[in-house]
Protein backbone atom coordinates (compact mmCIF):
# COMPACT_ATOMS: atom_id res chain seq x y z
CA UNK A 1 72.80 83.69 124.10
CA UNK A 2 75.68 83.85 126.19
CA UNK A 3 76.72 79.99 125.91
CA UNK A 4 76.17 80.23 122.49
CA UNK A 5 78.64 83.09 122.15
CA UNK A 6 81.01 81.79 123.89
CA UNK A 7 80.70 78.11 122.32
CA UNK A 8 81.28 79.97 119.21
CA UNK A 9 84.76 81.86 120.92
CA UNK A 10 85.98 78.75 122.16
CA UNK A 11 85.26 76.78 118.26
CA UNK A 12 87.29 80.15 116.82
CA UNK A 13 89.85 79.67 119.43
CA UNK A 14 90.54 76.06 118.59
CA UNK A 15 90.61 76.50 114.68
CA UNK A 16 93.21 79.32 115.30
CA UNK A 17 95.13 76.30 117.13
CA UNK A 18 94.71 74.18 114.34
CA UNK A 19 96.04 76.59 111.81
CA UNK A 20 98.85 77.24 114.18
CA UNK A 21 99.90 73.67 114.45
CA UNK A 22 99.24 72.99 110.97
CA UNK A 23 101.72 75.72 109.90
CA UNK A 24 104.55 75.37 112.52
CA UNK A 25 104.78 71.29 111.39
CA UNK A 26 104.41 71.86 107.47
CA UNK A 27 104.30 74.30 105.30
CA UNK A 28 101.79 74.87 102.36
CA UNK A 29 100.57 71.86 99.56
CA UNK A 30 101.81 68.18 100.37
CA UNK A 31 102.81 66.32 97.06
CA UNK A 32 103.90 62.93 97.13
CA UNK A 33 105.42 60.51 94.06
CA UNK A 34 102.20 59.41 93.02
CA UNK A 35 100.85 63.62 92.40
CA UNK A 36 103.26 63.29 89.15
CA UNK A 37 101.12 62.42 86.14
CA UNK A 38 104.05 61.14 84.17
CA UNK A 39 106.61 58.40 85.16
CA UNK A 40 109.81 57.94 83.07
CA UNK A 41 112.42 54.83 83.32
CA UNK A 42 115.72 56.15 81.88
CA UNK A 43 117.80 53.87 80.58
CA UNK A 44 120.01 53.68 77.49
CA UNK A 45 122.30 56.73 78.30
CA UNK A 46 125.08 56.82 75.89
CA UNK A 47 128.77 58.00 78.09
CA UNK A 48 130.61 60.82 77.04
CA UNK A 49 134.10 59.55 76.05
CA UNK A 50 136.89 62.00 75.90
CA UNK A 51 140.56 61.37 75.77
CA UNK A 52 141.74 64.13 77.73
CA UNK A 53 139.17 64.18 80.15
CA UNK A 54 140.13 62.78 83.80
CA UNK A 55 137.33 63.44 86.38
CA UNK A 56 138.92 63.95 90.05
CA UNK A 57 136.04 64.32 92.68
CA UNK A 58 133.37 66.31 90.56
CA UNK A 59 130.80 68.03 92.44
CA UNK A 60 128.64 69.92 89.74
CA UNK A 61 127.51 69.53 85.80
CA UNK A 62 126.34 72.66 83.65
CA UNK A 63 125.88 72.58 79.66
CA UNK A 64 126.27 75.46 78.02
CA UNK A 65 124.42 76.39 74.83
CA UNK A 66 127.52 76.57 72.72
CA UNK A 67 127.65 72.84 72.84
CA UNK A 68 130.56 72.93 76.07
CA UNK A 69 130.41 70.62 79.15
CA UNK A 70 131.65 72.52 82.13
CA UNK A 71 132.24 70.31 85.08
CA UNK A 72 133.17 71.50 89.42
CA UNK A 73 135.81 69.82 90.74
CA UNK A 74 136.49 69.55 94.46
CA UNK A 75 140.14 69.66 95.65
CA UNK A 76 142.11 69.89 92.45
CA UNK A 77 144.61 71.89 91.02
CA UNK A 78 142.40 73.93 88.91
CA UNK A 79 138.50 73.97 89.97
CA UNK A 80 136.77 73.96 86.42
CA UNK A 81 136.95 71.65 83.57
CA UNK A 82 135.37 72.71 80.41
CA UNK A 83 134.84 70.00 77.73
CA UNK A 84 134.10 71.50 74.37
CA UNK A 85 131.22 68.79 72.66
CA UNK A 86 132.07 69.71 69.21
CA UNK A 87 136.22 69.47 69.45
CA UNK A 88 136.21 66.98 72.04
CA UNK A 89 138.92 69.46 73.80
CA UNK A 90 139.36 70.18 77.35
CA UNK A 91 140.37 73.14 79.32
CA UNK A 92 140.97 73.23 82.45
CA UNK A 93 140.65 76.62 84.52
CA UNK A 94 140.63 78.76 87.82
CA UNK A 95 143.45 77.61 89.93
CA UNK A 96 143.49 76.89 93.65
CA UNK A 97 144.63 80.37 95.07
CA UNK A 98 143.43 83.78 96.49
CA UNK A 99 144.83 85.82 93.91
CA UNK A 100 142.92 87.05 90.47
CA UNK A 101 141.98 84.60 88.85
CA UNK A 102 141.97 81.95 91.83
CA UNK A 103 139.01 80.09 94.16
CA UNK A 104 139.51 78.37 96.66
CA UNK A 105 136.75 76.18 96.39
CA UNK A 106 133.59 76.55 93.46
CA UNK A 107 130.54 76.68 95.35
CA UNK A 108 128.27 76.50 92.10
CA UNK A 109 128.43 76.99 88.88
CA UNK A 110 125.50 79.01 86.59
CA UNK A 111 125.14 79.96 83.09
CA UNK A 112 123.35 83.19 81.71
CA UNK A 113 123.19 83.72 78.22
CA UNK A 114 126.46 82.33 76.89
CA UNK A 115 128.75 83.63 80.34
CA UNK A 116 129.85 81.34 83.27
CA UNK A 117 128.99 82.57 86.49
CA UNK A 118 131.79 80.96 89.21
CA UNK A 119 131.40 81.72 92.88
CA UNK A 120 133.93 81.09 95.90
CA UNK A 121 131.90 81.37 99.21
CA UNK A 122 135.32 81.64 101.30
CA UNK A 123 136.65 84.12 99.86
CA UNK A 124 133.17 85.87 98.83
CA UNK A 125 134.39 86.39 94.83
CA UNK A 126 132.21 86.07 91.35
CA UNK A 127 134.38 85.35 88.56
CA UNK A 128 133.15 85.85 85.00
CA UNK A 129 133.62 83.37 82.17
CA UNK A 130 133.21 84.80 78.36
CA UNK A 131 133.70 82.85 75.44
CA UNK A 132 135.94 83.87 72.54
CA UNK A 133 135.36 83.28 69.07
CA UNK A 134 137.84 80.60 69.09
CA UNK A 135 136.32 78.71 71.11
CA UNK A 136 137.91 79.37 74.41
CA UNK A 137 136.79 81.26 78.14
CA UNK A 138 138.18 84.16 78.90
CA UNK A 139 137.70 86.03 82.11
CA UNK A 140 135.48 88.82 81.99
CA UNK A 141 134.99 90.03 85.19
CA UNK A 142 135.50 89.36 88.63
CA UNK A 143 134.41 91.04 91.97
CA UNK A 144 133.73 90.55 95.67
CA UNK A 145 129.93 90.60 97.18
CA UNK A 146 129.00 92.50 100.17
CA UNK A 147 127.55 89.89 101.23
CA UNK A 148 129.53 88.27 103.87
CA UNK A 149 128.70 84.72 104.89
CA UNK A 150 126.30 83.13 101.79
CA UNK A 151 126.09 79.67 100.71
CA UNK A 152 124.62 79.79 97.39
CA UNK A 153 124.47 82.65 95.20
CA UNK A 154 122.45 82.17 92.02
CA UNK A 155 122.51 85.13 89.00
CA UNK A 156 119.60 86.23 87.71
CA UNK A 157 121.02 88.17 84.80
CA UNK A 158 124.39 89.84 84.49
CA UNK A 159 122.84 93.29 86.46
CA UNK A 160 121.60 91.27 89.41
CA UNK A 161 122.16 88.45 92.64
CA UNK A 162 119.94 86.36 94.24
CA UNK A 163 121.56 84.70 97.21
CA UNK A 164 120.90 82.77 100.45
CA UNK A 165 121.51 85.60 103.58
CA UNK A 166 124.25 85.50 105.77
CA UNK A 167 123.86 82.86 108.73
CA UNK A 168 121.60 84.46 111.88
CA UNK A 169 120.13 87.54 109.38
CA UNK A 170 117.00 88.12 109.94
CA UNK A 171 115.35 87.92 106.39
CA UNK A 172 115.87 84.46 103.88
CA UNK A 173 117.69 86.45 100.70
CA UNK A 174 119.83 89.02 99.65
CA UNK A 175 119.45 90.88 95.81
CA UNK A 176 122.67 91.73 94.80
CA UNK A 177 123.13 94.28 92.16
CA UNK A 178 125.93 93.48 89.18
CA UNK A 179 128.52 95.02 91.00
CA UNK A 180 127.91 92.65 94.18
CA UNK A 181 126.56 95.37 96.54
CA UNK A 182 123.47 95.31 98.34
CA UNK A 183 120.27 96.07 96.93
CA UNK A 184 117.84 94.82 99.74
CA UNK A 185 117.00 91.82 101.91
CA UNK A 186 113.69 90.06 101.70
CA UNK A 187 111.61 87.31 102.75
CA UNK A 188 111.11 85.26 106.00
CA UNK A 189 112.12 81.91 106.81
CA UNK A 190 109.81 78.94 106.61
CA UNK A 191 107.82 77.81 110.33
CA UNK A 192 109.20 74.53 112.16
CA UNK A 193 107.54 73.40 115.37
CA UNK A 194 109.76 74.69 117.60
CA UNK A 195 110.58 78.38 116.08
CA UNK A 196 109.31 80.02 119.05
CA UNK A 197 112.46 78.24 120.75
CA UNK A 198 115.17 78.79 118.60
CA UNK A 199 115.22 81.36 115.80
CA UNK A 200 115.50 80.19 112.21
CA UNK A 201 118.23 80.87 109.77
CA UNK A 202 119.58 79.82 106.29
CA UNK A 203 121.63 77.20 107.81
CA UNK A 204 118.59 75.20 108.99
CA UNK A 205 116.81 76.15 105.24
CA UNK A 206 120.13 75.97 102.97
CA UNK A 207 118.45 75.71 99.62
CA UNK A 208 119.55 75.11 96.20
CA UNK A 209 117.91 78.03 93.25
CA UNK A 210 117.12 78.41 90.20
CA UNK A 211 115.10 80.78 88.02
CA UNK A 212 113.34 81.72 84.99
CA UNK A 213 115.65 83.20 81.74
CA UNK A 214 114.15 86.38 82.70
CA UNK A 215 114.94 86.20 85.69
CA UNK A 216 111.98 87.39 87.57
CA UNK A 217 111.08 84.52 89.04
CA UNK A 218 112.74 81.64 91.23
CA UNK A 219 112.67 78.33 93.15
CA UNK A 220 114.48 77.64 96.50
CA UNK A 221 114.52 74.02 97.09
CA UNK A 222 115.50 73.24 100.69
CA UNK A 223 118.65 70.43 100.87
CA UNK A 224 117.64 69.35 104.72
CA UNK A 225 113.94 69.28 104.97
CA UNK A 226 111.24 69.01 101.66
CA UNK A 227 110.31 72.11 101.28
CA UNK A 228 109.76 74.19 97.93
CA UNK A 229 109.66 78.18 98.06
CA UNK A 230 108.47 80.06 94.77
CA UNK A 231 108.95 83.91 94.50
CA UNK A 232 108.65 86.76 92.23
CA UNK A 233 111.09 89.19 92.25
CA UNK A 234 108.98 92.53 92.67
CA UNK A 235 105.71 90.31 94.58
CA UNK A 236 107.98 88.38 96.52
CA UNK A 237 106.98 84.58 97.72
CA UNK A 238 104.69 83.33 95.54
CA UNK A 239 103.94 79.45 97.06
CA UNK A 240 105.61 77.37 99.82
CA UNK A 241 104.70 73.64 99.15
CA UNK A 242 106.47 70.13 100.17
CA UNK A 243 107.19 66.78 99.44
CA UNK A 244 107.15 63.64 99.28
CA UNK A 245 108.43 63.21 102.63
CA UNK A 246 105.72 65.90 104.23
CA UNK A 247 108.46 66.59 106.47
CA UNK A 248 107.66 67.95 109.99
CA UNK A 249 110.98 69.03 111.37
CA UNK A 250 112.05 70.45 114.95
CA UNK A 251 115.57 72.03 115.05
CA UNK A 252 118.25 70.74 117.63
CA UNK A 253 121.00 73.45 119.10
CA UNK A 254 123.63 71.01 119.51
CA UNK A 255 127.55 72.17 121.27
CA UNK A 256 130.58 71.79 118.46
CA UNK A 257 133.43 73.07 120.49
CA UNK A 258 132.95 76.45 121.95
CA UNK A 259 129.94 76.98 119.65
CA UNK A 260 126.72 74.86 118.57
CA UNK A 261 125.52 74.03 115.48
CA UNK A 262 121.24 73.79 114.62
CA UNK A 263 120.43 70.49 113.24
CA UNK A 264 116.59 69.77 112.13
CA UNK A 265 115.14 66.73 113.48
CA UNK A 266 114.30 64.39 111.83
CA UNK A 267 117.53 64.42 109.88
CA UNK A 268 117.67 64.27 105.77
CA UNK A 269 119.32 65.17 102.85
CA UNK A 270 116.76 65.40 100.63
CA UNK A 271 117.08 68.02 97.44
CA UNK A 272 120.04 69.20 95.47
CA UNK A 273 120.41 71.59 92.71
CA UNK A 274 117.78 73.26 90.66
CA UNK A 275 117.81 73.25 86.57
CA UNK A 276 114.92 75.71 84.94
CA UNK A 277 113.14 77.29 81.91
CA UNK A 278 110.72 79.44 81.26
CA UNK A 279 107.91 77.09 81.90
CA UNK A 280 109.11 74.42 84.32
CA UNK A 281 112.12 73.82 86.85
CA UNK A 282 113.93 70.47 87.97
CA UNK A 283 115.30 69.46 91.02
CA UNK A 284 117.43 65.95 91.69
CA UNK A 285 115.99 63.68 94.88
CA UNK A 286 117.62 62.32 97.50
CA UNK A 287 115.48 61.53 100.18
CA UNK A 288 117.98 59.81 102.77
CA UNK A 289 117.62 59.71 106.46
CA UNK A 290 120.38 59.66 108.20
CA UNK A 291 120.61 57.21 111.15
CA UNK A 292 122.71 56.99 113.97
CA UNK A 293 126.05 55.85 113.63
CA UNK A 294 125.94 55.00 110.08
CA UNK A 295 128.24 56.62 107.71
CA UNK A 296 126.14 58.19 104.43
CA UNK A 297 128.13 56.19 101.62
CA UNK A 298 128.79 58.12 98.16
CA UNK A 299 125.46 56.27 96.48
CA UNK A 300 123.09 57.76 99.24
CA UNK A 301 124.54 61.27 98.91
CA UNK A 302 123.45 61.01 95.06
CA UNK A 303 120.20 61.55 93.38
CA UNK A 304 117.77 58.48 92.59
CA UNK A 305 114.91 60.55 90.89
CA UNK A 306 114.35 63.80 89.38
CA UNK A 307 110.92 65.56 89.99
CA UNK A 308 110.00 68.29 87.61
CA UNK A 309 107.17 71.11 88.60
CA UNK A 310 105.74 74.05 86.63
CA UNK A 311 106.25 77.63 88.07
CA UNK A 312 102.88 77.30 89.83
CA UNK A 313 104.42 74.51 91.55
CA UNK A 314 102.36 71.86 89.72
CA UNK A 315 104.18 68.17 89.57
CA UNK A 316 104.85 67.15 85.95
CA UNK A 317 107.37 64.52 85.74
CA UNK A 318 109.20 61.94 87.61
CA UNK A 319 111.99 60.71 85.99
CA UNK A 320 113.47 57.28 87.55
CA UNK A 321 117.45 57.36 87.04
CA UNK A 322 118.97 53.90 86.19
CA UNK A 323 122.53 55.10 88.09
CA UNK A 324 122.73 57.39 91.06
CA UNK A 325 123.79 60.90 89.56
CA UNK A 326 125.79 63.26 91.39
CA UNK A 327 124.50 66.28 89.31
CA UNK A 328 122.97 66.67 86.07
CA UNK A 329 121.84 69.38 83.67
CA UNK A 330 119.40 70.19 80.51
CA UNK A 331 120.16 71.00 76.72
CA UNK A 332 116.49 72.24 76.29
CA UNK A 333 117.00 73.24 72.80
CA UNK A 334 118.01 69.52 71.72
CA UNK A 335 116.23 67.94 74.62
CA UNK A 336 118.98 65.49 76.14
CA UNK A 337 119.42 65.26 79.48
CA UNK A 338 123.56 65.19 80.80
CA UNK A 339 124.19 63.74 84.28
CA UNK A 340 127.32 63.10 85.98
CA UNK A 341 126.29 60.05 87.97
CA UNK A 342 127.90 56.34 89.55
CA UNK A 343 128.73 53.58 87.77
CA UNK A 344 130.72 51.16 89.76
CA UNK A 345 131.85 53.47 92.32
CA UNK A 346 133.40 55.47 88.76
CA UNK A 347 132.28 59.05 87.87
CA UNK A 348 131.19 59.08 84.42
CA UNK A 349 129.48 62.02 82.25
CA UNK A 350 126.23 60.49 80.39
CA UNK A 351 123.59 61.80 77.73
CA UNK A 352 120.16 61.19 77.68
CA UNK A 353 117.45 61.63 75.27
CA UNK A 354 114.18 63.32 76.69
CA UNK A 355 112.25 62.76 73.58
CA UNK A 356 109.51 60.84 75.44
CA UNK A 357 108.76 58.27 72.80
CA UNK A 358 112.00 56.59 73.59
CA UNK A 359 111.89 56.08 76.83
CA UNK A 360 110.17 53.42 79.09
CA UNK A 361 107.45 56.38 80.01
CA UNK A 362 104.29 55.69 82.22
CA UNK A 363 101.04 58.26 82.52
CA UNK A 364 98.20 57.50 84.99
């Protein structure tokens, strides 16, 4: 009886290993390109043409329901360019500057209801966009967060934040009320092999997000490993799942001057930027590895694919891009698709229909 007691100790023991393991290397479901039911070959985009309109180093594309383009710029006079669809008109706002008004950089742009949503991680400021009846932005509001080192903040209606923690906290978000301040921290960071070593933080698991028109739900995609977080607001994290990659990452403490810096291991970019509804959310693939000594050109920092899931974090959709896009965004009323993507090395704004029967689609 003994030996059979302990025989059945020592089985327990090693399944407890096993689950360990299994969750310090991954984390949750595995999907892989071939889980997505539907393939779609884009091709045919038509370009946006507009007279005016002279693209510097975009960064970021959002449509906005009015029928407006508004389009991130990096390192320009004026951060946002907003292309009205209708006039064929550009404006061009939110200078370079500390002062009201001013960003120094746009770290994301989001649109709830029919208002902008701007955000300046250095100097930690929300600015407000409103449109007029004439057709024009306004600035509605703008305030600082309490919230002192984020990378991405992502509104989840005008009264409340979602945003990555500060660097080193000790939970994964912050909710931010509409006034910027505090309302709690939540969440803890995804397992990696060695997080007994070093601890984990938001720069290891910087994440793009998005989230339901409600706003009660939302997805964190993760930018350096494949990992996908789902959470509920009030129930907190609903699913963690990954792929394609299955990505099973160590993190590196490496010295950068009188500090260090945590890099995972293996090294990718693999996700950027997160477009949803009510019943589904997108997210734009990557999927490079970076190798030693070679540079990452301005193709391999763009997206190839698309993958789109539903909110139980089911794969739906593939969609195959015929040009490397550096951002894109969805008219969901009219169903077109509007990237910003790489044509010869040129930026270019194109249009896409996502009426299925027109495009090259493929189900299993």
């Amino acid at each position: 009886m003994n030996k059979r007691i302990g025989f059945v100790v020592f089985l327990l023991i090693e399944l407890g290993l096993l689950i360990s393991c299994g969750q310090r290397s991954g984390s949750g479901d595995l999907f892989s390109e071939e889980s997505f039911n539907t393939r779609i070959e884009l091709r045919d985009g038509r370009q946006v043409v507009v007279d005016d309109l002279l693209l510097g180093q975009p960064t970021l594309i959002r449509f906005h329901p009015d029928s407006f383009l508004v389009i991130e710029e990096f390192g320009t006079p004026r951060l946002i360019k907003i292309l009205d669809l209708k006039t064929h008109k550009v404006r061009e706002m939110i200078p370079r500057g500390r002062g009201p008004g001013e960003m120094l950089v746009s770290w994301g742009v989001e649109i709830i209801d029919r208002d902008i949503f701007l955000f300046c991680g250095q100097l930690r400021k929300i600015i407000i966009l409103s449109p007029s009846d004439d057709r024009n932005f306004t600035i509605d509001n703008e305030f600082y967060i309490e919230e002192k080192q984020t990378q991405r903040i992502h509104p989840l209606s005008r009264d409340m934040y979602v945003c990555l923690s500060s660097i080193g906290d000790e939970m994964r978000f912050t909710l931010l009320d509409g006034k910027g301040k505090i309302i709690k921290k939540f969440g803890e960071y995804p397992p990696f092999i060695n997080d007994d070593e070093i601890k984990a933080d938001n720069d290891i698991f910087f994440s793009s997000i998005g989230s339901t028109p409600d706003g009660k739900r939302f997805a964190a995609v993760c930018s350096k490993t494949d990992l996908f977080e789902l959470y509920d607001i009030e129930k907190g994290l609903l699913k963690r799942f990954q792929g394609p990659l299955g990505l099973k990452i160590s993190v590196e403490a490496q010295l950068v001057g009188t500090g260090f810096m945590l890099k995972p291991q293996p090294h990718y970019t693999t996700y950027h930027h997160v477009i949803a509804d009510k019943d589904e959310f997108w997210t734009a693939y990557i999927g490079y590895h970076f190798q030693k000594g070679k540079n990452q050109t301005l193709e391999e920092q763009c997206a190839k694919k698309l993958f789109c899931f539903d909110w139980q974090g089911t794969p739906l959709r593939m969609v195959i891009l015929e040009y490397p896009a550096i951002s894109f965004d969805i008219d969901w009323r009219n169903e077109v698709l509007y990237t910003l993507e790489l044509q010869d090395s040129d930026a270019l704004i194109c249009e896409y229909s996502l009426n299925w029967s027109t495009q090259g689609v493929r189900n299993k």
